[in-house]
N, C-alpha and C. Protein backbone atom coordinates (compact mmCIF):
# COMPACT_ATOMS: atom_id res chain seq x y z
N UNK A 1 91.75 13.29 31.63
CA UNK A 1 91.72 12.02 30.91
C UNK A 1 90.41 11.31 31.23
N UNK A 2 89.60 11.14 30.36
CA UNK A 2 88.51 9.97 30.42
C UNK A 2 88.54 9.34 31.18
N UNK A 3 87.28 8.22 31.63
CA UNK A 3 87.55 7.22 32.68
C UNK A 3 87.34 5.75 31.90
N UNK A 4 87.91 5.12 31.64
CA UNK A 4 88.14 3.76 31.02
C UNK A 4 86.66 3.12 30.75
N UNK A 5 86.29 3.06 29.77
CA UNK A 5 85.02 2.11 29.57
C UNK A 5 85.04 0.70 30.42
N UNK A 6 86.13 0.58 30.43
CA UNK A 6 86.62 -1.12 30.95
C UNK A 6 87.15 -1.11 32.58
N UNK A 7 86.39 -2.21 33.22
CA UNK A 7 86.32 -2.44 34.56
C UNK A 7 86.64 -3.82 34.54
N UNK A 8 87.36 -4.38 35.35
CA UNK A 8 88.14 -5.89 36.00
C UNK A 8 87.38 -6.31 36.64
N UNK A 9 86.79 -7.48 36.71
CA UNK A 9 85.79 -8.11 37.15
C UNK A 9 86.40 -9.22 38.42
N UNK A 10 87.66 -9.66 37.51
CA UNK A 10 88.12 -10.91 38.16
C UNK A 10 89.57 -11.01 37.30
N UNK A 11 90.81 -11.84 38.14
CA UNK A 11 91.81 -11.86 37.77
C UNK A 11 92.41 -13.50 37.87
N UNK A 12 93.06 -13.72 37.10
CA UNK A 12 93.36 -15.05 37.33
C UNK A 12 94.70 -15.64 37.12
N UNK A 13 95.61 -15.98 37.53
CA UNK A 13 97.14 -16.05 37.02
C UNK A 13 97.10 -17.89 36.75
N UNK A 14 97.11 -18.13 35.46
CA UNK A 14 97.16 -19.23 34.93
C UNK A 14 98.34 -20.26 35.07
N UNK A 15 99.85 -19.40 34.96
CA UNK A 15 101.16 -20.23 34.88
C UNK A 15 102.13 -18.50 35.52
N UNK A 16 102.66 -19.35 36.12
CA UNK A 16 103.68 -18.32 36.78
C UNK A 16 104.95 -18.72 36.84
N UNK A 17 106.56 -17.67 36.60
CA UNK A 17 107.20 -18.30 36.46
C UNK A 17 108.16 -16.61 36.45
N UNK A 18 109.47 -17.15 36.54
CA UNK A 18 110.20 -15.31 37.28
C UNK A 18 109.71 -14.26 36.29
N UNK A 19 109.74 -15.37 35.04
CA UNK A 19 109.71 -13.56 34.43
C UNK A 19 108.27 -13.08 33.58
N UNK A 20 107.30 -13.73 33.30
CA UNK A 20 106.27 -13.91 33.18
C UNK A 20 105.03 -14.57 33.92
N UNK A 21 103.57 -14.04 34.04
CA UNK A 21 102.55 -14.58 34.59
C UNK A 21 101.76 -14.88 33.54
N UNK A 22 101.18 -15.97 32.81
CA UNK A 22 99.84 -15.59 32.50
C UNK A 22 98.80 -15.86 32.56
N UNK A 23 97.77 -14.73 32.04
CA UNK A 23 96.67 -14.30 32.84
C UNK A 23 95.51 -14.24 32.15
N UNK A 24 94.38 -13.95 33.02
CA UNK A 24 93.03 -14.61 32.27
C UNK A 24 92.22 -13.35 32.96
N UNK A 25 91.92 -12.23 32.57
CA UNK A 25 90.69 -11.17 33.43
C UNK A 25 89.64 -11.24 32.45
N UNK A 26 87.94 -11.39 33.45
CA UNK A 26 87.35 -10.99 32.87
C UNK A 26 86.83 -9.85 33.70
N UNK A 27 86.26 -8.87 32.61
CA UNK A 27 86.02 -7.47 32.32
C UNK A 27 84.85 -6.97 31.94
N UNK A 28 84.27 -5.93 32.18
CA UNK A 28 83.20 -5.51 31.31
C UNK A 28 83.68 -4.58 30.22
N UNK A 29 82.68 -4.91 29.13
CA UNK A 29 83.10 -4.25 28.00
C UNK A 29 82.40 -2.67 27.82
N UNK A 30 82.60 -2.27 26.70
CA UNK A 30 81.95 -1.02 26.54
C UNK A 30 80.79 -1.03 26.63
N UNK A 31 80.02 -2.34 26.06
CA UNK A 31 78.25 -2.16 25.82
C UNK A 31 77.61 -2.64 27.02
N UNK A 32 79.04 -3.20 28.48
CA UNK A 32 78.68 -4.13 29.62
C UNK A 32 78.32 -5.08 29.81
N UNK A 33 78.45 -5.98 28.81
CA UNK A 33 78.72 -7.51 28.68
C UNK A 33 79.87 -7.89 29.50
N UNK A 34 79.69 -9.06 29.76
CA UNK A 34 81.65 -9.43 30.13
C UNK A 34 82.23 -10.16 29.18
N UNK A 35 83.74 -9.48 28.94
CA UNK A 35 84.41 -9.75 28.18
C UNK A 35 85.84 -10.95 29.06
N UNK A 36 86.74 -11.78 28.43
CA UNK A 36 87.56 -12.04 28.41
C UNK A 36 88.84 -11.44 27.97
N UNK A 37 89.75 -11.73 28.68
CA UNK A 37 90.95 -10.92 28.22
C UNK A 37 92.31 -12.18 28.85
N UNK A 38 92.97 -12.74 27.81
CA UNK A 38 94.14 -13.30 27.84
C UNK A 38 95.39 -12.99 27.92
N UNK A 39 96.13 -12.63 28.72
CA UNK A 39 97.45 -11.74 28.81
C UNK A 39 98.80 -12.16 29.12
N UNK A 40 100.14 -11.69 28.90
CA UNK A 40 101.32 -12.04 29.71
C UNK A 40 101.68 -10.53 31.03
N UNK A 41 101.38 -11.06 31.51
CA UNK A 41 102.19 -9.87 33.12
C UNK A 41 103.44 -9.89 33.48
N UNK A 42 104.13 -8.76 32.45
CA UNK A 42 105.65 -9.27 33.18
C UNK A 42 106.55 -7.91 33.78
N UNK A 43 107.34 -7.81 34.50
CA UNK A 43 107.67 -6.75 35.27
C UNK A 43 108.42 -5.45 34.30
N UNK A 44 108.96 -5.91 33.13
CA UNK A 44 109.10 -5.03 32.07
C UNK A 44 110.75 -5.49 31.48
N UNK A 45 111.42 -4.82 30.57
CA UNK A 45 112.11 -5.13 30.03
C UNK A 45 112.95 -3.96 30.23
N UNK A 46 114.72 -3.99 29.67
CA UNK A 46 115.92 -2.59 30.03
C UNK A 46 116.52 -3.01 28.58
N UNK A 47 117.39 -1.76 27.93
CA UNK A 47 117.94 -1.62 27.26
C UNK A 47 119.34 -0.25 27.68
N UNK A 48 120.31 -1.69 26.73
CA UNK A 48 121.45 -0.11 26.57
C UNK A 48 121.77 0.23 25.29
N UNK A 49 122.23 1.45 25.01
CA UNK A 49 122.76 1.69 23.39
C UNK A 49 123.87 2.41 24.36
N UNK A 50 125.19 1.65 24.05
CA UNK A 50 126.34 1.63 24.29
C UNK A 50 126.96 2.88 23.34
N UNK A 51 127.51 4.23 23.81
CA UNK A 51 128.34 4.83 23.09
C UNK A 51 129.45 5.25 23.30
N UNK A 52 130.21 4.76 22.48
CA UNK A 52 132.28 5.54 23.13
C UNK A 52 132.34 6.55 22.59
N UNK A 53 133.45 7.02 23.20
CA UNK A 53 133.57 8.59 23.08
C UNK A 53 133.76 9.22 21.33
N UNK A 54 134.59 7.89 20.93
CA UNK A 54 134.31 8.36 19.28
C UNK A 54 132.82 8.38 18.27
N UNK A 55 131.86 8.03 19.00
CA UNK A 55 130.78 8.21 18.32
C UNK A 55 130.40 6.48 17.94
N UNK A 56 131.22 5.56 18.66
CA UNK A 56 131.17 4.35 17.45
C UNK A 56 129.72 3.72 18.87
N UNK A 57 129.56 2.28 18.62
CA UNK A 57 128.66 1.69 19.74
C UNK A 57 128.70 0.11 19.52
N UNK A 58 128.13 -0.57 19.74
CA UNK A 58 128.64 -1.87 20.10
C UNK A 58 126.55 -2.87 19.94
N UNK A 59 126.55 -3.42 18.61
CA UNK A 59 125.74 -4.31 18.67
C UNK A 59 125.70 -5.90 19.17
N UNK A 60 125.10 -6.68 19.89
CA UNK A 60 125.23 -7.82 19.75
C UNK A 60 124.69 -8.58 18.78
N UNK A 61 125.24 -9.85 18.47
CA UNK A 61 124.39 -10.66 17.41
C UNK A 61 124.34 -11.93 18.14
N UNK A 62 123.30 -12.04 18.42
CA UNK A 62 122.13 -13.24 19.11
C UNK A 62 121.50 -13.94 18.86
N UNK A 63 121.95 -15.46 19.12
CA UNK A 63 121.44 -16.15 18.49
C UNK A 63 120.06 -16.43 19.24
N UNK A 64 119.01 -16.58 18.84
CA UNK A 64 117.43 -16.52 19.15
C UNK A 64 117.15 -17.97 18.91
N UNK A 65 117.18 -18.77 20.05
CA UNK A 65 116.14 -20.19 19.70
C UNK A 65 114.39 -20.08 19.63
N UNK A 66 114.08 -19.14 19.75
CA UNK A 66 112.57 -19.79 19.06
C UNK A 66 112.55 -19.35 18.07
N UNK A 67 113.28 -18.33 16.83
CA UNK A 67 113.42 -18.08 15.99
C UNK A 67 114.21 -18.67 14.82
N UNK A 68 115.26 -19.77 16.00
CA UNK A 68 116.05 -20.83 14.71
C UNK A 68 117.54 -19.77 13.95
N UNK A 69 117.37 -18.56 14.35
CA UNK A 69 118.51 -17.59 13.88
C UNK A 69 119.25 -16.41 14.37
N UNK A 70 120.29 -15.76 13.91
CA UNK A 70 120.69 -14.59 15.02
C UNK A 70 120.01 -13.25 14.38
N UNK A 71 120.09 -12.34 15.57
CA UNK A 71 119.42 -10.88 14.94
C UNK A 71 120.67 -10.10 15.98
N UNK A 72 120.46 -8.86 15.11
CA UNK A 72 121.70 -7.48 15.51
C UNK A 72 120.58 -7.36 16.56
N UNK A 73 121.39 -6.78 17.78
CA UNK A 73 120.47 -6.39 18.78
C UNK A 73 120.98 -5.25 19.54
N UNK A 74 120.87 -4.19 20.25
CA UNK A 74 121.37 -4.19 21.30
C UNK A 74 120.97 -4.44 22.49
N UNK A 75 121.95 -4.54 23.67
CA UNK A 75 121.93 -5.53 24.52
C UNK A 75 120.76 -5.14 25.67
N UNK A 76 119.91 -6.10 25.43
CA UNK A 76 117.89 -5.77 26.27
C UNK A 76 118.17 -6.93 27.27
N UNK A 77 117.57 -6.70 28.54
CA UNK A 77 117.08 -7.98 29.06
C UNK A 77 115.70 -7.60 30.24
N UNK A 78 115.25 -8.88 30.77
CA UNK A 78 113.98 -8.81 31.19
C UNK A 78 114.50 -8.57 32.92
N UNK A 79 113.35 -7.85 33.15
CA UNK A 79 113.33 -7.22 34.43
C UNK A 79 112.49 -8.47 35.48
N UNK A 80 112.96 -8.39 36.51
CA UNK A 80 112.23 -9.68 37.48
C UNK A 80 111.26 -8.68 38.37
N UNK A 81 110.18 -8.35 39.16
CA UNK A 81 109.43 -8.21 40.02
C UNK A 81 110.49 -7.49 40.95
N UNK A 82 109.90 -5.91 40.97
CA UNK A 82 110.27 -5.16 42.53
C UNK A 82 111.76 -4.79 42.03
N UNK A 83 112.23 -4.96 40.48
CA UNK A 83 113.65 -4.68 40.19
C UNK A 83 113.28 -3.00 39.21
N UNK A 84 114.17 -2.20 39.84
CA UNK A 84 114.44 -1.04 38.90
C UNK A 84 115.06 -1.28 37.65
N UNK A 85 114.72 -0.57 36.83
CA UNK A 85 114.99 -0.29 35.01
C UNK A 85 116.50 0.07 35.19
N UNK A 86 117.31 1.11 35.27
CA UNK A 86 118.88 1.30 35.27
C UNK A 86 119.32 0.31 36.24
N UNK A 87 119.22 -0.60 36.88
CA UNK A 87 120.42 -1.57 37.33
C UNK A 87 119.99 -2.45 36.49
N UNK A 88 118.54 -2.71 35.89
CA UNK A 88 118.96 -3.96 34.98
C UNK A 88 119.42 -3.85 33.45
N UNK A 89 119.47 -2.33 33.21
CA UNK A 89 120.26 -2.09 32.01
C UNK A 89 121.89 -2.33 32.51
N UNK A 90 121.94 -1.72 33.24
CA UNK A 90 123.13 -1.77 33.52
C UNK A 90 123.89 -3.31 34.05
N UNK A 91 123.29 -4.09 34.32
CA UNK A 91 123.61 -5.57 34.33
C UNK A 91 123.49 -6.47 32.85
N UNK A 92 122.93 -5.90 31.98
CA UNK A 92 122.60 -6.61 30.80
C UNK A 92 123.70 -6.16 30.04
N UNK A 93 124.22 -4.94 30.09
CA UNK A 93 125.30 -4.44 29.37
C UNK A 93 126.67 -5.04 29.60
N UNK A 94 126.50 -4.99 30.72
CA UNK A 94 127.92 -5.93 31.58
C UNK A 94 127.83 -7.15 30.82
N UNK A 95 126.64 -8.30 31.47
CA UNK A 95 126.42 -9.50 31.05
C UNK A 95 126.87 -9.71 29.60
N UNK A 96 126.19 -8.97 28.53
CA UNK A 96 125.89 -9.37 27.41
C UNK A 96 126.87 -9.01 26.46
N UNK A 97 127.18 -7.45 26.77
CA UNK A 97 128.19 -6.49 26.05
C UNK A 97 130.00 -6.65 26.17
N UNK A 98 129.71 -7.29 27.92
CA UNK A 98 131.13 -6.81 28.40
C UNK A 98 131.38 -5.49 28.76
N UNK A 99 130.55 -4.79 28.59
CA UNK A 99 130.96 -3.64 29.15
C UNK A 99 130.15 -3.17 30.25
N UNK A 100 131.18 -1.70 30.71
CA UNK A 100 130.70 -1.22 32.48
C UNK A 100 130.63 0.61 31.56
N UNK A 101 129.87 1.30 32.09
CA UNK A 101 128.97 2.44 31.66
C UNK A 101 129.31 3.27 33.28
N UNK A 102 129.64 4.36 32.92
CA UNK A 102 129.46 5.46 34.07
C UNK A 102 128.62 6.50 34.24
N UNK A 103 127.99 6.56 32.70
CA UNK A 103 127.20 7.85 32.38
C UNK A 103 126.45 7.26 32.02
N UNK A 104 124.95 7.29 32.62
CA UNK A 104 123.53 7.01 32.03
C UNK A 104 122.64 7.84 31.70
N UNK A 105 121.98 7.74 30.56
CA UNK A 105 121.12 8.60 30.09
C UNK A 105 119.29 7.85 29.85
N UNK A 106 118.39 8.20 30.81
CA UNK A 106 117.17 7.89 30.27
C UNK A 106 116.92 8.46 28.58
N UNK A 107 116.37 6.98 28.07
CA UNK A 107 116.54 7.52 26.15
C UNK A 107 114.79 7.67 26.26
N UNK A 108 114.23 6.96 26.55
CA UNK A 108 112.58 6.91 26.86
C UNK A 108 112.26 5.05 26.38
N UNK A 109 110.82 4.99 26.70
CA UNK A 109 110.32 3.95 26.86
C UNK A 109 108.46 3.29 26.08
N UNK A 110 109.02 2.13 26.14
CA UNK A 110 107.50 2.30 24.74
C UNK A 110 107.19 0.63 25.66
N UNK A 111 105.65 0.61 24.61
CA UNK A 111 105.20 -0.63 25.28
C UNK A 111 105.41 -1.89 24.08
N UNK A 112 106.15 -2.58 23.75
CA UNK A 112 106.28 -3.36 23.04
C UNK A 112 105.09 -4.83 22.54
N UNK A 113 104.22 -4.57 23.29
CA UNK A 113 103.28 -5.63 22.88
C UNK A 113 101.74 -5.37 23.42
N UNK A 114 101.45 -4.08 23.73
CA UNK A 114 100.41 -3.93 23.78
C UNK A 114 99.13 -4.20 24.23
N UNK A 115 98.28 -4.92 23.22
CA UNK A 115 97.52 -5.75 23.01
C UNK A 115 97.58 -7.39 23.95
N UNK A 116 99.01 -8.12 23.91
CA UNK A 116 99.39 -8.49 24.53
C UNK A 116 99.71 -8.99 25.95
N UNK A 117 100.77 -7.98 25.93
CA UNK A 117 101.42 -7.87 27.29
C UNK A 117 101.61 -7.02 27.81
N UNK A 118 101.49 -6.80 29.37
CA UNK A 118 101.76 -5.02 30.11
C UNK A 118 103.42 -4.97 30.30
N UNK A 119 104.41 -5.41 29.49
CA UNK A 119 105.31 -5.30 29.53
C UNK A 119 105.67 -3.73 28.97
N UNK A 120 106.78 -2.86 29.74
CA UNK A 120 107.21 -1.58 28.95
C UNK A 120 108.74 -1.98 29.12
N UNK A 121 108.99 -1.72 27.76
CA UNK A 121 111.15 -1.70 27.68
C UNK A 121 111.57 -0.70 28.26
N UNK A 122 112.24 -0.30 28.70
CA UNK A 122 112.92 1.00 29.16
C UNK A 122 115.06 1.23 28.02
N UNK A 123 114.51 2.24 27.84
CA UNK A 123 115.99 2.28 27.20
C UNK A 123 116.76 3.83 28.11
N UNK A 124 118.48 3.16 27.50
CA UNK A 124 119.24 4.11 28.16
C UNK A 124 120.14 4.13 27.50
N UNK A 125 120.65 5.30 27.30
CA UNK A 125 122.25 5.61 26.37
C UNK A 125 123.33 5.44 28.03
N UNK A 126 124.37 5.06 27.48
CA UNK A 126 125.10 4.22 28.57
C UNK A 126 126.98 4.88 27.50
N UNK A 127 127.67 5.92 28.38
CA UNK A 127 128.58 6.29 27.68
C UNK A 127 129.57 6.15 29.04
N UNK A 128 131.00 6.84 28.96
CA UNK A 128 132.21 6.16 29.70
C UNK A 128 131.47 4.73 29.64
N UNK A 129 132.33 4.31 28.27
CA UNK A 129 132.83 3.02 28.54
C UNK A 129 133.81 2.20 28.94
N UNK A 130 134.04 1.36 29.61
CA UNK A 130 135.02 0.19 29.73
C UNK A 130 134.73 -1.07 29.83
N UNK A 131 135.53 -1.90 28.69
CA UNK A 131 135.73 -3.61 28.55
C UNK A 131 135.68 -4.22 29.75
N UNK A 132 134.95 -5.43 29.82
CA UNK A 132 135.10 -6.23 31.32
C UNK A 132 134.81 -7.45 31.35
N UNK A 133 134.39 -7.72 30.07
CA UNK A 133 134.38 -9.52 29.51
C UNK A 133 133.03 -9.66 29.97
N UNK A 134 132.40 -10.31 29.02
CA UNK A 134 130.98 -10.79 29.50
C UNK A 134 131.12 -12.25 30.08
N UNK A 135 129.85 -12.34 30.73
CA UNK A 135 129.17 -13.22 31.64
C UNK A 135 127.91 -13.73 31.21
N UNK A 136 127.70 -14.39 30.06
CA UNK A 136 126.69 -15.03 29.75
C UNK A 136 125.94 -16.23 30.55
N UNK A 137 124.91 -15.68 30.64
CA UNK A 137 123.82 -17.74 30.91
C UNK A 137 124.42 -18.55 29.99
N UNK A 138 123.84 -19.62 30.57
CA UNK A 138 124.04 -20.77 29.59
C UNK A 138 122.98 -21.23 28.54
N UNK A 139 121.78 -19.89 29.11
CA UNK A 139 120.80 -20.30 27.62
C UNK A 139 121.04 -19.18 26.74
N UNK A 140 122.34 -17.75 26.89
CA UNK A 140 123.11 -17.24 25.72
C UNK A 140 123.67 -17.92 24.85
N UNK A 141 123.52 -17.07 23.31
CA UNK A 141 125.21 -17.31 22.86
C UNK A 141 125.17 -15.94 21.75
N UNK A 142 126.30 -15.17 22.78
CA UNK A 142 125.85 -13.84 21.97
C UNK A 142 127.45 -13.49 21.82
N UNK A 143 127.81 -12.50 20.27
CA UNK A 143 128.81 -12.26 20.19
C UNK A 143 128.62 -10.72 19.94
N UNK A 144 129.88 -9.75 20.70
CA UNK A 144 130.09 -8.45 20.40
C UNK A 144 130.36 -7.94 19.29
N UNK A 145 130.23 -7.06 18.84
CA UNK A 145 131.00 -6.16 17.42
C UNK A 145 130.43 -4.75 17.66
N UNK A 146 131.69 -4.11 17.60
CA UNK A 146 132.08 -2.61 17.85
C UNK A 146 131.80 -2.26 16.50
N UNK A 147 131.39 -0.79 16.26
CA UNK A 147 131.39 -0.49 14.68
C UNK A 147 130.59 1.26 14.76
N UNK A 148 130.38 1.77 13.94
CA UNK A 148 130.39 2.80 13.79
C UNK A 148 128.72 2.98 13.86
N UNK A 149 128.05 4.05 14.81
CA UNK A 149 126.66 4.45 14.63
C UNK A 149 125.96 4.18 13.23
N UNK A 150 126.65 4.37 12.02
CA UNK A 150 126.28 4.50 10.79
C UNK A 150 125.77 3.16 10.48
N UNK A 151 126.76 2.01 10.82
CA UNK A 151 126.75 0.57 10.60
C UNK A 151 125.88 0.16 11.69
N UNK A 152 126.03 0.78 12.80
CA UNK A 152 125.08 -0.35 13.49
C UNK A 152 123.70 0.12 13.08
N UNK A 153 123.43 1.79 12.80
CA UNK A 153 121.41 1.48 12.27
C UNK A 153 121.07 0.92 10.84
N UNK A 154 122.02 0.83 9.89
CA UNK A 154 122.28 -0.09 8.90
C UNK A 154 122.25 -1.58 9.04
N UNK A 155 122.91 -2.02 10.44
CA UNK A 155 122.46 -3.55 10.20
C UNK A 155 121.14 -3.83 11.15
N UNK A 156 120.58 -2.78 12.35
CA UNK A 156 119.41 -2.98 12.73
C UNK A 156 118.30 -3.03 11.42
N UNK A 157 118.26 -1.71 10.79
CA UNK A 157 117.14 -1.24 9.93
C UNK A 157 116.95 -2.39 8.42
N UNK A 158 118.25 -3.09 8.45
CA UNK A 158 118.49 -3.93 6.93
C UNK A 158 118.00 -4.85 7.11
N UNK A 159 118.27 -5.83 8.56
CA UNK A 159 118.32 -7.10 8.51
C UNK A 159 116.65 -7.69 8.65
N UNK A 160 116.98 -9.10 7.67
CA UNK A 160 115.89 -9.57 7.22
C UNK A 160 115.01 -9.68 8.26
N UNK A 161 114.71 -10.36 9.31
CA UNK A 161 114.22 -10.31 10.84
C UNK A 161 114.74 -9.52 11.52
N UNK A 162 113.95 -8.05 11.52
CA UNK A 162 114.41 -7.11 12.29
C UNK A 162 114.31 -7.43 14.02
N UNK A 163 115.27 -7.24 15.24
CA UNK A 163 114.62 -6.82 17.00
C UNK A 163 113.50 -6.16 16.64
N UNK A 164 112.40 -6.29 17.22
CA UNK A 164 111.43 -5.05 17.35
C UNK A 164 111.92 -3.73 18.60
N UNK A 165 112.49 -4.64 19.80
CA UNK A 165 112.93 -3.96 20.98
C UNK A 165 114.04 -2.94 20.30
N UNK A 166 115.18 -2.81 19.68
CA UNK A 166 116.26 -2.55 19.02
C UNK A 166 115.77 -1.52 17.63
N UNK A 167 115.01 -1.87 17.10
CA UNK A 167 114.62 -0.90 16.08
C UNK A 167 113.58 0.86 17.19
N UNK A 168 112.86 -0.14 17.75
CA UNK A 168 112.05 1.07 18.84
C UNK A 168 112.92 1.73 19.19
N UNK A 169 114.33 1.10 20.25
CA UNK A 169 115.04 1.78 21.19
C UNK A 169 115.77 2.68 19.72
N UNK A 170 116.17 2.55 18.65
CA UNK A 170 117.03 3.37 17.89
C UNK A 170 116.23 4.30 17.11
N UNK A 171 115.02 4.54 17.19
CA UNK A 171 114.29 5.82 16.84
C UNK A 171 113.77 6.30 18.41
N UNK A 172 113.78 5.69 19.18
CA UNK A 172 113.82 6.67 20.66
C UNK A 172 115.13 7.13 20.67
N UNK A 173 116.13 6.48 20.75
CA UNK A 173 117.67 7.70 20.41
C UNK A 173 117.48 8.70 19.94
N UNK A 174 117.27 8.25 18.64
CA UNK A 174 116.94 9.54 17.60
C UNK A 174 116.31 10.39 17.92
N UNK A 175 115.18 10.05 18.58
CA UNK A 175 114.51 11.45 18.92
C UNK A 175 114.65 11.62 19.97
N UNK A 176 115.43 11.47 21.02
CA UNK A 176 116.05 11.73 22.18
C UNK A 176 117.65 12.59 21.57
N UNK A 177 118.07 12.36 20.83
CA UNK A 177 119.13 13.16 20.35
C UNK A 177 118.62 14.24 19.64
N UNK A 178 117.89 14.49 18.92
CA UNK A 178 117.27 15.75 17.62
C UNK A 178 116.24 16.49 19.31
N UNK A 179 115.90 15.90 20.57
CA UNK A 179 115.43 16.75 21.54
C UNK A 179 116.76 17.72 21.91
N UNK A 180 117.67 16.98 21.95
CA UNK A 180 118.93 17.47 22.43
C UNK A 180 119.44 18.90 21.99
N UNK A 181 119.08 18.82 20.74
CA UNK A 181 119.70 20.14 19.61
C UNK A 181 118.66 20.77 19.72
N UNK A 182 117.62 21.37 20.52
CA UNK A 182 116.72 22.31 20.92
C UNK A 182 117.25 22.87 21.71
């Protein structure tokens, strides 16, 4: 692998706070000027795609305040500093879903903002299920619905404001399942 045109000059953490830093590096660029670079630093993000034994799975619908509306989701949450990816899927599922998972499956993992942020989601297929009542924050308000694989990538892929996290994690399934049948 190449060696990065780009070198860190200096780092700067502007506002800090559990689950985000942000940040200010300047850098040299390709032609060796120094460049600026504006960023969020956050320890990364978990996902579950919940499946019961009949094939069915379980979306949430979330209501989103900086968006003003709810979106189909499944159940993601943000990782804090020095925390592993499967316990915080596995706490978000509980939290959000109500449900407890015995069988975990790494689905794979993408970087959701890039350009952005050094944030990476991590997803996981999460099967033996059992009900256990969720435990929401008080800055939730999320409701369950069980329904059939068919329906839930139908209301991810339809809805007018798609998850970005939720559409990624359900073509990483996909091709974590079509790896499977090799």
């Amino acid at each position: 692998m190449p060696d990065s045109p780009f070198r860190r000059l200096s780092h700067e953490v502007l506002v800090d706070n559990p689950w985000h830093r942000y940040c200010l590096d300047r850098y040299t660029q390709r032609d060796g000027s120094e460049g600026t670079y504006y960023f969020v630093d956050m320890p990364g993000s978990c996902a579950a795609i919940p499946v019961f034994e009949d094939g069915s799975t379980v979306l949430i619908e979330c209501d989103r305040y900086l968006l003003g509306q709810k979106l189909w989701e499944f159940p993601i949450g943000g990782m804090k500093d020095g925390e592993e990816p499967l316990p915080v899927a596995q706490k978000e599922l509980e939290e959000e879903a109500g449900l407890r998972a015995t069988q975990w499956d790494f689905v794979g993992k993408f970087a959701p903002y890039k350009g952005v942020s050094t944030e990476i989601c991590y997803f996981f297929r999460a099967t033996d299920l059992t009900w256990v009542g969720q435990d929401l924050e008080q800055c939730e308000s999320i409701t369950v619905h069980r329904m059939t694989f068919a329906e839930a990538r139908e209301r991810l892929l339809t809805q007018e404001l798609g998850d970005g996290q939720s559409l990624a994690g359900l073509a990483l399934y996909e091709r974590w399942l079509e790896g499977r049948k090799s």
